[in-house]
C-alpha atoms as a PDB file:
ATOM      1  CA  UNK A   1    -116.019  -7.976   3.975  1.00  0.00           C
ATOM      2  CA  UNK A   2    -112.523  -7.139   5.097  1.00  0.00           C
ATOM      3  CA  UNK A   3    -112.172  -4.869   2.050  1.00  0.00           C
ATOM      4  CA  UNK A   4    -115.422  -3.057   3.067  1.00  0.00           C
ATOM      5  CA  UNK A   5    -113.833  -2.321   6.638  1.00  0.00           C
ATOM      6  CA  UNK A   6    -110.147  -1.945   5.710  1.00  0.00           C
ATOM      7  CA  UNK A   7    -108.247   0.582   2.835  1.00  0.00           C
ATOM      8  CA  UNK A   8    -107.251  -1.428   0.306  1.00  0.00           C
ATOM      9  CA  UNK A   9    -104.094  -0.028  -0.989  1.00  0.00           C
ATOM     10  CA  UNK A  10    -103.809   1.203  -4.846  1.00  0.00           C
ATOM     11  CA  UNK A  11    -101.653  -0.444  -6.688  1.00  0.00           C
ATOM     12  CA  UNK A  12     -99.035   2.343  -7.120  1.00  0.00           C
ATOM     13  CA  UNK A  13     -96.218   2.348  -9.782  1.00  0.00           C
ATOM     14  CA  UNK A  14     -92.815   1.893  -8.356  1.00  0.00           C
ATOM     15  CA  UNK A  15     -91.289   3.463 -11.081  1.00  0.00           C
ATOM     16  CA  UNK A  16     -92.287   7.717 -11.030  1.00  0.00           C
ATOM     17  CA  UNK A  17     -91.360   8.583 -14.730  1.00  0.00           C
ATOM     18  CA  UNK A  18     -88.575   7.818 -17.253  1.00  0.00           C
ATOM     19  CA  UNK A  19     -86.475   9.258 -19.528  1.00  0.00           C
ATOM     20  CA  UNK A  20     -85.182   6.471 -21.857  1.00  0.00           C
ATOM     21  CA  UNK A  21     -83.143   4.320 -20.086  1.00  0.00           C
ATOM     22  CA  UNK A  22     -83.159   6.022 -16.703  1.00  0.00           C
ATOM     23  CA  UNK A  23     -85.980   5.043 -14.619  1.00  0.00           C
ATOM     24  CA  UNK A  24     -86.933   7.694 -11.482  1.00  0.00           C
ATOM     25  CA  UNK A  25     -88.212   5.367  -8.023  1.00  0.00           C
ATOM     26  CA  UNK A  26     -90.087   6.496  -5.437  1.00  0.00           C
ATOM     27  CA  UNK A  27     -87.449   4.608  -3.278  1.00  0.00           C
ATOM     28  CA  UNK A  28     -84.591   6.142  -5.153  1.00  0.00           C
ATOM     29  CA  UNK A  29     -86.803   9.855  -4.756  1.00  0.00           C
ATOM     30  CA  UNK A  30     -86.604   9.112  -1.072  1.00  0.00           C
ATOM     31  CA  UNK A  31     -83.069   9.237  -0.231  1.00  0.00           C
ATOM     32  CA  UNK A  32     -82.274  11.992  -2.504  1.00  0.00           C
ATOM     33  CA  UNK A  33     -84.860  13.717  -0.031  1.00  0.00           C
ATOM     34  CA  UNK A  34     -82.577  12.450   3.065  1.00  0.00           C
ATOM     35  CA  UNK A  35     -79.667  13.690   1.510  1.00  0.00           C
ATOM     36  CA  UNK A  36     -81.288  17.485   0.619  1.00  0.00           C
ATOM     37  CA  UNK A  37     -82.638  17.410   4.166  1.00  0.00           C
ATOM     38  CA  UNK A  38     -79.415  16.705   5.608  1.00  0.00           C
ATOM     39  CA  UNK A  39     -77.045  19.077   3.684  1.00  0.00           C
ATOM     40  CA  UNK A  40     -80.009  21.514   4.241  1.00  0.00           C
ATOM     41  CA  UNK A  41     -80.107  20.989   8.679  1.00  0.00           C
ATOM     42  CA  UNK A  42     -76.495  20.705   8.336  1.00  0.00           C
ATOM     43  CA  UNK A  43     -76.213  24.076   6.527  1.00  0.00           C
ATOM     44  CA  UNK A  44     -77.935  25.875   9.502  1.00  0.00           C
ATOM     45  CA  UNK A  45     -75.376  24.494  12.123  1.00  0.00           C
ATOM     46  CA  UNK A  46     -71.991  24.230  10.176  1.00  0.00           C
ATOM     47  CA  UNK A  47     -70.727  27.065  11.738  1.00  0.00           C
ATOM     48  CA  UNK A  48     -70.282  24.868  14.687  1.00  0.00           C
ATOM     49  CA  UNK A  49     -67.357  22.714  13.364  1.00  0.00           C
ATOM     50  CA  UNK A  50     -65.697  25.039  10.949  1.00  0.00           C
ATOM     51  CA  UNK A  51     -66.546  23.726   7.600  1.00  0.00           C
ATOM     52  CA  UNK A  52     -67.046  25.766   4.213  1.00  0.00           C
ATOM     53  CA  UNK A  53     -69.706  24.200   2.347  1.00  0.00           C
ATOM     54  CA  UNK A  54     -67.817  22.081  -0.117  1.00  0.00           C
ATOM     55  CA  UNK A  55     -66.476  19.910   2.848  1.00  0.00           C
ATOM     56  CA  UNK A  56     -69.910  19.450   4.179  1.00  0.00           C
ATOM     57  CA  UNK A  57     -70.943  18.315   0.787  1.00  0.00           C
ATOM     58  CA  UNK A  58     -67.853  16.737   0.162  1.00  0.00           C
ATOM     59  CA  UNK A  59     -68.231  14.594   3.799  1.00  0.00           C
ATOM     60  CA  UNK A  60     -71.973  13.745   2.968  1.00  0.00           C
ATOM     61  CA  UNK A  61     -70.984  12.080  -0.156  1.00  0.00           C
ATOM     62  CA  UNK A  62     -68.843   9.670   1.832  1.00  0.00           C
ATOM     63  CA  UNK A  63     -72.006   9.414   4.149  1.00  0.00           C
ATOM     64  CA  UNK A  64     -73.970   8.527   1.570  1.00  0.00           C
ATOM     65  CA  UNK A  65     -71.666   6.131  -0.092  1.00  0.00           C
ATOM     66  CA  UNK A  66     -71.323   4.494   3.744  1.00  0.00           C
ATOM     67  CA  UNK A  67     -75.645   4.265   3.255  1.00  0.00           C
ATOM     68  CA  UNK A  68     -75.363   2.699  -0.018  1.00  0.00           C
ATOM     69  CA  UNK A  69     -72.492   0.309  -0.090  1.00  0.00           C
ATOM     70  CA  UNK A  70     -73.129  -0.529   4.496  1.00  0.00           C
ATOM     71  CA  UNK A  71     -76.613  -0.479   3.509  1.00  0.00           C
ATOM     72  CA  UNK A  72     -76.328  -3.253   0.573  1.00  0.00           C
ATOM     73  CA  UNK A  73     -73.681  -5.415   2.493  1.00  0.00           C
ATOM     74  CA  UNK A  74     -75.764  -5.680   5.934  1.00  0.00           C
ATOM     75  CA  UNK A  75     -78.726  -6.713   4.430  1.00  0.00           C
ATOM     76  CA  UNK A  76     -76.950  -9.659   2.700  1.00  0.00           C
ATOM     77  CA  UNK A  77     -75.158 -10.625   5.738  1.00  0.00           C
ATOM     78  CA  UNK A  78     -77.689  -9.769   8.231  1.00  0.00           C
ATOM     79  CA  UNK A  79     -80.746 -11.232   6.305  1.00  0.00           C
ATOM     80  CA  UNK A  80     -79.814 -12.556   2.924  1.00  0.00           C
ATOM     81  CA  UNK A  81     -76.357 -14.494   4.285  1.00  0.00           C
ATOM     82  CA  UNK A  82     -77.407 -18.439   2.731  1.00  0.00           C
ATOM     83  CA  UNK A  83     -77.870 -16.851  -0.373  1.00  0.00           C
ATOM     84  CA  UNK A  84     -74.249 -15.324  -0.408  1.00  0.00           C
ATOM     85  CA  UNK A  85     -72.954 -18.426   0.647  1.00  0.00           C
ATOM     86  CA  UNK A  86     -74.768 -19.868  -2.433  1.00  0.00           C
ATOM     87  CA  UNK A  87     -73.801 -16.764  -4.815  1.00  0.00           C
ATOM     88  CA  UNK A  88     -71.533 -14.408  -3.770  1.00  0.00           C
ATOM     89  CA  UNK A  89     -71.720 -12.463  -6.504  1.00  0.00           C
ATOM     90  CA  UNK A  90     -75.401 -11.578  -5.135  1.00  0.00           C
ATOM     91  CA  UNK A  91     -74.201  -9.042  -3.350  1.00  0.00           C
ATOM     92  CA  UNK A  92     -73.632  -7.125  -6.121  1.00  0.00           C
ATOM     93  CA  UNK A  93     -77.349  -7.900  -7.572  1.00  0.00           C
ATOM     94  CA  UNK A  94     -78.329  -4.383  -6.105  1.00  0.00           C
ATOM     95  CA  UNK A  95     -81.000  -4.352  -8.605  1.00  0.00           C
ATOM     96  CA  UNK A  96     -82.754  -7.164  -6.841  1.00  0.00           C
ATOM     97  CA  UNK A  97     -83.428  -4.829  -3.931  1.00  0.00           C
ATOM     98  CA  UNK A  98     -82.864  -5.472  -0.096  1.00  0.00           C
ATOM     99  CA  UNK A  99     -81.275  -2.573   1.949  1.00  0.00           C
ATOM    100  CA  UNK A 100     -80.330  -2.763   6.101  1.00  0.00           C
ATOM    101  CA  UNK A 101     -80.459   0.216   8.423  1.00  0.00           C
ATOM    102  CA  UNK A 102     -78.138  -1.635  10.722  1.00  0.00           C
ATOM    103  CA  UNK A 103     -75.972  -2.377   7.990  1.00  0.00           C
ATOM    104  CA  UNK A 104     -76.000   1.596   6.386  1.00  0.00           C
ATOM    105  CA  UNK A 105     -75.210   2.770   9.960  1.00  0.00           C
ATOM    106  CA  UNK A 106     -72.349   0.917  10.155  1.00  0.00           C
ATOM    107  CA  UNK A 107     -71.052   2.074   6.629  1.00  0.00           C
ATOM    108  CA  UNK A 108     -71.760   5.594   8.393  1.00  0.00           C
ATOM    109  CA  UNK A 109     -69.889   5.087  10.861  1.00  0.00           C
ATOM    110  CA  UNK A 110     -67.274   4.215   8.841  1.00  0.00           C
ATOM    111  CA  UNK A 111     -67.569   7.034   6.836  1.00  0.00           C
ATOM    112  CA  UNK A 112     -67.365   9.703   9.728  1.00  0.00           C
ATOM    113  CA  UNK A 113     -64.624   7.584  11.259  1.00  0.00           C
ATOM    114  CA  UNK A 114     -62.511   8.301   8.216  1.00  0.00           C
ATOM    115  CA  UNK A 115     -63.483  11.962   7.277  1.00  0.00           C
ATOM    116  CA  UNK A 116     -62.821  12.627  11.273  1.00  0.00           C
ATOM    117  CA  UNK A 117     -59.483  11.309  10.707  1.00  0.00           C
ATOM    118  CA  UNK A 118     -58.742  13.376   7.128  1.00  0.00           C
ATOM    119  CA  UNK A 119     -60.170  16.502   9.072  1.00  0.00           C
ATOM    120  CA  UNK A 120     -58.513  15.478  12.454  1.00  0.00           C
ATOM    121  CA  UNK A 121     -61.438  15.712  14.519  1.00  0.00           C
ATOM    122  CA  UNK A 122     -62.765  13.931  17.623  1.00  0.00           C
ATOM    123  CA  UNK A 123     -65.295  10.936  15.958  1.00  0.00           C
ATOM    124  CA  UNK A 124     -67.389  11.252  18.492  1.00  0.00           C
ATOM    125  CA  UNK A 125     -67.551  15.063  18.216  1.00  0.00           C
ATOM    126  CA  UNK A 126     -68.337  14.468  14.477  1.00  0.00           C
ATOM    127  CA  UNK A 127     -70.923  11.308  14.968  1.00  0.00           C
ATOM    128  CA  UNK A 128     -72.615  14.060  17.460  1.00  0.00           C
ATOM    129  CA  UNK A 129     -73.066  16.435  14.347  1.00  0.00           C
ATOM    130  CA  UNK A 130     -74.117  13.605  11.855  1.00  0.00           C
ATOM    131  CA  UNK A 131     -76.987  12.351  14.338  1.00  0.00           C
ATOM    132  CA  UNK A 132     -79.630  14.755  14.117  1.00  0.00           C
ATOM    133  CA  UNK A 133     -79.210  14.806  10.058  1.00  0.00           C
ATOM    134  CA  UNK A 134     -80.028  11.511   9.921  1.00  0.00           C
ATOM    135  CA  UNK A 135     -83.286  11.253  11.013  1.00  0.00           C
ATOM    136  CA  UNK A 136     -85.568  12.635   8.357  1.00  0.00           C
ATOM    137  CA  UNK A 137     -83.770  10.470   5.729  1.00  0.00           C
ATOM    138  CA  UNK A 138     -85.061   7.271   7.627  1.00  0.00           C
ATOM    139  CA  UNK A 139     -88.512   8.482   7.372  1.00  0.00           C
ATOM    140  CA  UNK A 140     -88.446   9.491   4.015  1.00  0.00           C
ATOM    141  CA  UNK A 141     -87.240   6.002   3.086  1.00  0.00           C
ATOM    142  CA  UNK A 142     -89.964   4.493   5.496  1.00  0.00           C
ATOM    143  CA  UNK A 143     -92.599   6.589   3.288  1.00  0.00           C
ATOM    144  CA  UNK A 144     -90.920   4.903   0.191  1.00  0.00           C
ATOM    145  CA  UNK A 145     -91.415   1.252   1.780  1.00  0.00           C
ATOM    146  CA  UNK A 146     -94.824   2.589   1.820  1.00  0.00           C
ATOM    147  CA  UNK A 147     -94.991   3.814  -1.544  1.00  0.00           C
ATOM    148  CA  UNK A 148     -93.968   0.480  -2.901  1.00  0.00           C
ATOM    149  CA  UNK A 149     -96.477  -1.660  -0.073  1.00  0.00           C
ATOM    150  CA  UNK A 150     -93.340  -3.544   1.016  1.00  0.00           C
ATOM    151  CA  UNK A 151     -92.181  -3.963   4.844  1.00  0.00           C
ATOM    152  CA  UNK A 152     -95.842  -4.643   5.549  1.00  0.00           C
ATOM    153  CA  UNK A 153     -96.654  -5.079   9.322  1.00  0.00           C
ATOM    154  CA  UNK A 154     -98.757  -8.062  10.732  1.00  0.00           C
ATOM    155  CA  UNK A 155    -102.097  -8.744  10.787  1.00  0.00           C
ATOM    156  CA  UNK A 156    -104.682  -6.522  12.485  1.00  0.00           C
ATOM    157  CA  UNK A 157    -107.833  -5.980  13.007  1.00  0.00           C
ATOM    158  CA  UNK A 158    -107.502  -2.317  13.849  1.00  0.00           C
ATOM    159  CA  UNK A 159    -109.754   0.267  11.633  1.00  0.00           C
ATOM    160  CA  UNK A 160    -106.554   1.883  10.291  1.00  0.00           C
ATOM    161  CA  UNK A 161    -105.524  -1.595   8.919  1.00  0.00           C
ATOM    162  CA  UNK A 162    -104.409  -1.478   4.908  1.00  0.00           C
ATOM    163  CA  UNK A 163    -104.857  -4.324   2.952  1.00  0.00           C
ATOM    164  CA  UNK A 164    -101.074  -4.635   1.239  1.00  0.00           C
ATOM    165  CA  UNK A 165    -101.377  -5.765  -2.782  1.00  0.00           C
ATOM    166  CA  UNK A 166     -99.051  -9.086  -2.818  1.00  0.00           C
ATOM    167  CA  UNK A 167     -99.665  -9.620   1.340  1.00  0.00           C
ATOM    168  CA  UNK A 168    -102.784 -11.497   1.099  1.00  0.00           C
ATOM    169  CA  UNK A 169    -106.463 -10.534   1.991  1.00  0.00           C
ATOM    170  CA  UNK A 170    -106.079  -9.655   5.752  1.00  0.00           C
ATOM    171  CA  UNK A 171    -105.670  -6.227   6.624  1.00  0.00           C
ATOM    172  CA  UNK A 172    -102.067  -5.173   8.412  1.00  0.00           C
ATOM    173  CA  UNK A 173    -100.479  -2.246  10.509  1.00  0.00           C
ATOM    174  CA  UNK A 174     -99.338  -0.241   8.094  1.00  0.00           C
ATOM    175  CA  UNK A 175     -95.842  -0.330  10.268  1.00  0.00           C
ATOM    176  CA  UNK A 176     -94.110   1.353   7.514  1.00  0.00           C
ATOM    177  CA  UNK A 177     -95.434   4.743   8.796  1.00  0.00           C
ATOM    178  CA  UNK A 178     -95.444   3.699  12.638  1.00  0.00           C
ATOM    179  CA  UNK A 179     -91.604   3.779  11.648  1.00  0.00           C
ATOM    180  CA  UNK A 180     -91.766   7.183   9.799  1.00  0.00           C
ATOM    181  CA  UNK A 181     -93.732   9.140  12.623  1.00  0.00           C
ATOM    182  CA  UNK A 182     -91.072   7.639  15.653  1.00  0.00           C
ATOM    183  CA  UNK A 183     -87.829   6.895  13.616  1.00  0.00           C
ATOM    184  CA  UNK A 184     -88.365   9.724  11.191  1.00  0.00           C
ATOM    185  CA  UNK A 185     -90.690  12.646  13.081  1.00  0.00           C
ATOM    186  CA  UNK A 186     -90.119  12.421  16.964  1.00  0.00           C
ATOM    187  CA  UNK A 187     -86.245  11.167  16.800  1.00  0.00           C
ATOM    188  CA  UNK A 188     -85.850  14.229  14.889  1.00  0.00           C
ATOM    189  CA  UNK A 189     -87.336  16.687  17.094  1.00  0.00           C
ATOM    190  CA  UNK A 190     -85.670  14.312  20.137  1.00  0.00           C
ATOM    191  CA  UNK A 191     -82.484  14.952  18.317  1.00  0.00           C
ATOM    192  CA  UNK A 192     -82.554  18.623  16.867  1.00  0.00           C
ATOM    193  CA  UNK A 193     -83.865  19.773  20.149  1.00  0.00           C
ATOM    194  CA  UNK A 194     -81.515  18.215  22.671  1.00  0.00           C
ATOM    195  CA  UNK A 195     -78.700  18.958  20.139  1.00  0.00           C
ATOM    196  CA  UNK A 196     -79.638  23.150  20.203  1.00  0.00           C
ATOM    197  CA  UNK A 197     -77.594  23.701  23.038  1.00  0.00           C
ATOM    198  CA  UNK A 198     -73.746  22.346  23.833  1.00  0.00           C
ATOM    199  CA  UNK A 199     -73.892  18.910  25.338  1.00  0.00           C
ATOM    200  CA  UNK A 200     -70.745  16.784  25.893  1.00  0.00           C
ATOM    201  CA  UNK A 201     -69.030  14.828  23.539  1.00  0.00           C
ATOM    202  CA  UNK A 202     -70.843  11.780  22.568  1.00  0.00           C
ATOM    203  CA  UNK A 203     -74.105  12.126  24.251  1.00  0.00           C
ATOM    204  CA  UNK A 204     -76.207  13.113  21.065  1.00  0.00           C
ATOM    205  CA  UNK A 205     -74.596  10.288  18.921  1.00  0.00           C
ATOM    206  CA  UNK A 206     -75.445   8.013  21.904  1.00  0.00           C
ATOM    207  CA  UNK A 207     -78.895   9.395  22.290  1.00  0.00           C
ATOM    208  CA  UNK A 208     -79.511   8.429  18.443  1.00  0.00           C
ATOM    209  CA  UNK A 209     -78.475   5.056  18.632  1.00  0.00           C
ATOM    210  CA  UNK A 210     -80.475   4.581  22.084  1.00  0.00           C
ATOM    211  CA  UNK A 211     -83.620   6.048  20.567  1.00  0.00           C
ATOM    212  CA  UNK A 212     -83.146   4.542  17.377  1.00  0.00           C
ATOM    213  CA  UNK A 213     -82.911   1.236  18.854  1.00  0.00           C
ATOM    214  CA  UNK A 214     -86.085   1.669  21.333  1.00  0.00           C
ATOM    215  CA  UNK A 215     -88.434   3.182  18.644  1.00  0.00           C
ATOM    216  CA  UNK A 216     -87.370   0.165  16.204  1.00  0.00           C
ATOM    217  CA  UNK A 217     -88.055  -2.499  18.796  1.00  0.00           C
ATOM    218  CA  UNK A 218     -91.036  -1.490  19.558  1.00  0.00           C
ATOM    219  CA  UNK A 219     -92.243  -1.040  15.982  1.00  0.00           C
ATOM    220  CA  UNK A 220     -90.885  -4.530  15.263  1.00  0.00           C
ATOM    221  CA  UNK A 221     -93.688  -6.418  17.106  1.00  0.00           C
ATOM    222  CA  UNK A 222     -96.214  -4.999  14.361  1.00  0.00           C
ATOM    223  CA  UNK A 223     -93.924  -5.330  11.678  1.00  0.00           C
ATOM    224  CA  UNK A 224     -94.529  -9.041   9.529  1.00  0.00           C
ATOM    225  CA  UNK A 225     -90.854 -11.079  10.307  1.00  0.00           C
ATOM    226  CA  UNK A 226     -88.757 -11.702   7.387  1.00  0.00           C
ATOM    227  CA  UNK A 227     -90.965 -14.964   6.173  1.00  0.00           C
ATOM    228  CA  UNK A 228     -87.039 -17.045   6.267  1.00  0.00           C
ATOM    229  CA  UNK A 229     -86.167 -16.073   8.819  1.00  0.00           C
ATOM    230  CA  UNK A 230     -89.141 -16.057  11.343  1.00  0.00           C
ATOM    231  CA  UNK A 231     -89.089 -15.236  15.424  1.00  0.00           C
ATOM    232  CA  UNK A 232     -85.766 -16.559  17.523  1.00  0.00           C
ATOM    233  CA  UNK A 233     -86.586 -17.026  21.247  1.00  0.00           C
ATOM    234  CA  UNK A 234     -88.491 -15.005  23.309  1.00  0.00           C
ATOM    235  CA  UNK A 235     -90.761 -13.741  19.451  1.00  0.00           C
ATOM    236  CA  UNK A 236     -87.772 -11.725  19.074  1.00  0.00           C
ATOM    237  CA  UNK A 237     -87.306 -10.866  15.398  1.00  0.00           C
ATOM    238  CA  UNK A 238     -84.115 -10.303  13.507  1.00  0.00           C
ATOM    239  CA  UNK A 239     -84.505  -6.250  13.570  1.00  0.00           C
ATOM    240  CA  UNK A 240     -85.397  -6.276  17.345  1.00  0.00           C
ATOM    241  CA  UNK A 241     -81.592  -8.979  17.528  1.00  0.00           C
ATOM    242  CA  UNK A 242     -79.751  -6.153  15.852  1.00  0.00           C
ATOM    243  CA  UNK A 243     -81.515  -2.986  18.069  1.00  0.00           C
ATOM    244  CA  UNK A 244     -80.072  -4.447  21.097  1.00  0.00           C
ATOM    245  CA  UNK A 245     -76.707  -3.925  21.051  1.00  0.00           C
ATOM    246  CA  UNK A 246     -77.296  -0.408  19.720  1.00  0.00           C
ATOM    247  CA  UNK A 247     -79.428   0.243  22.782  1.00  0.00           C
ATOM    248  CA  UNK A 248     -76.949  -0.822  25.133  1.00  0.00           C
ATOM    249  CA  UNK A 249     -73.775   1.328  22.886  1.00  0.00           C
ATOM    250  CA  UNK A 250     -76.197   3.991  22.650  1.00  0.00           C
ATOM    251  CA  UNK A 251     -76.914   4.036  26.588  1.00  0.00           C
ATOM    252  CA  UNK A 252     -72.994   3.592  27.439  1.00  0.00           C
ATOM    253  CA  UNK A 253     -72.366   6.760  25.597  1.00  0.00           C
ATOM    254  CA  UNK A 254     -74.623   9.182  27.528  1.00  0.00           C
ATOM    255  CA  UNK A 255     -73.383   7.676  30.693  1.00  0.00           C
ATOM    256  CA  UNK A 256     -70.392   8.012  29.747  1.00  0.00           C
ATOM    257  CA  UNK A 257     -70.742  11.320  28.532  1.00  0.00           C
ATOM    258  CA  UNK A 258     -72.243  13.171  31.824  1.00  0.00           C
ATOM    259  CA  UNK A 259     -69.543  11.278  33.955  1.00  0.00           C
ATOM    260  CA  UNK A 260     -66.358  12.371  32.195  1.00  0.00           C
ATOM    261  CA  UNK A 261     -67.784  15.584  30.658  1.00  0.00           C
ATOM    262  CA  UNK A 262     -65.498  17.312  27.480  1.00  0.00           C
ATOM    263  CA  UNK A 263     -67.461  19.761  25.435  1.00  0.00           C
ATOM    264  CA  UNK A 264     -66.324  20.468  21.748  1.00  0.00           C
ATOM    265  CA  UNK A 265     -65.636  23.876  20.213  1.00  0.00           C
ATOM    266  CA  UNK A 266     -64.572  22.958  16.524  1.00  0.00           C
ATOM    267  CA  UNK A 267     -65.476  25.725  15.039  1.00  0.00           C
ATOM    268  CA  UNK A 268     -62.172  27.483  15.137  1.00  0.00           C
ATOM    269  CA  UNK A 269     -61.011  24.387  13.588  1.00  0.00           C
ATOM    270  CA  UNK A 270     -60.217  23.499   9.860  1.00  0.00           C
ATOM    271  CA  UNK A 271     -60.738  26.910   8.147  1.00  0.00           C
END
């Protein structure tokens, strides 16, 4: 019955096509997609720092080593830390899967804290460039959750319900795409339209994390809990744990911001 009145979802092949060894994912598809998207926005506004195009790609390779490497570690620590206490070396098993947002922001932010430094820029100034790039990357990689019916959301009863392959009978909110239409579609236009005209240093990167962290809060009470970790108090999950504090950074930096006001013009720096 519940297949009758809910899409059940095909089972798809994680792997696109390969060429001997080399296998092509959709997940692996995905962020080359983020990282087209973002040389491609940032392309359109470089003029605004100063850059010639090799240090823009040269700076979003070290972004999207921060991804990878911030991305890998944060997951283990964040969700996977007993295991690492049991293994270390499995946080090196990359090919077991298991990524963090929270964790690839933070390798991010290490990544534009260090470029700022070898360009001698304001990090803030640069974080405020970065932010409105990022977007479409996170829901690209939200579509290739989808793709591969993992990061289900709970169970529903709702006529848009998908029955998951691997998640049981009962039809769920197919959460991966509430995250791609809020953390992908509207933070972007949020982002790239508050960002088209000069606001003071800090206040995009700020507006990011703030909106970031709302949008994935919310999401989180349709999206299943990690089954070993569970709720804490209040039903909080483990996503919504990690949201807060960017919420509260994110909302420090636009006060902050519009009280001591410095606007950046970089872009008769570092010819």
């Amino acid at each position: 019955m519940l297949e009758q009145q809910h899409w059940v979802f095909p089972q798809i092949d994680p792997v696109i096509f390969s060429l001997g060894p080399v296998s092509v994912r959709w997940y692996g598809l995905m962020y080359l997609v983020g990282f087209i998207a973002a040389f491609l926005l940032a392309k359109q506004r470089i003029h605004r720092i100063g850059w010639s195009k090799e240090q823009l790609s040269d700076f979003l390779f070290w972004g999207f080593l921060g991804v990878i490497v911030g991305g890998r570690v944060g997951y283990v620590l964040f969700y996977q830390f007993g295991l690492f206490l049991d293994d270390p070396l499995y946080l090196l098993k990359i090919w077991t899967g298991g990524m963090s947002f929270h964790g690839g922001l933070l390798g991010v932010l290490v990544a534009i804290a260090l470029y700022a430094r070898k360009m001698n820029m304001p990090f803030l100034a640069l974080g405020d460039f970065v932010a409105p790039l990022v977007p479409i990357g996170l829901g690209a990689g939200r579509l290739g959750n989808f793709l591969n019916a993992e990061l289900w959301g709970r169970t529903t009863d709702v006529p848009w319900g998908v029955i998951f392959p691997g998640a049981g009978p009962i039809a769920r909110h197919p959460s991966q795409l509430y995250e791609f239409f809020l953390e992908g579609v509207v933070l972007f236009i949020l982002l790239w339209w508050f960002s088209a005209k000069p606001r003071p240093r800090g206040a995009v990167g700020g507006l990011f994390l703030a909106g970031y962290g709302c949008f994935r809060f919310i999401i989180e009470y349709y999206r299943e809990p990690d089954a070993h970790i569970g709720l804490y108090t209040l039903g909080l999950s483990q996503g919504q744990l990690l949201c807060i504090p960017m919420i509260g950074l994110g909302v420090w930096l636009i006060v902050r911001a519009y009280r001591k006001p410095v606007f950046d013009n970089l872009n008769t720096q570092h010819k």
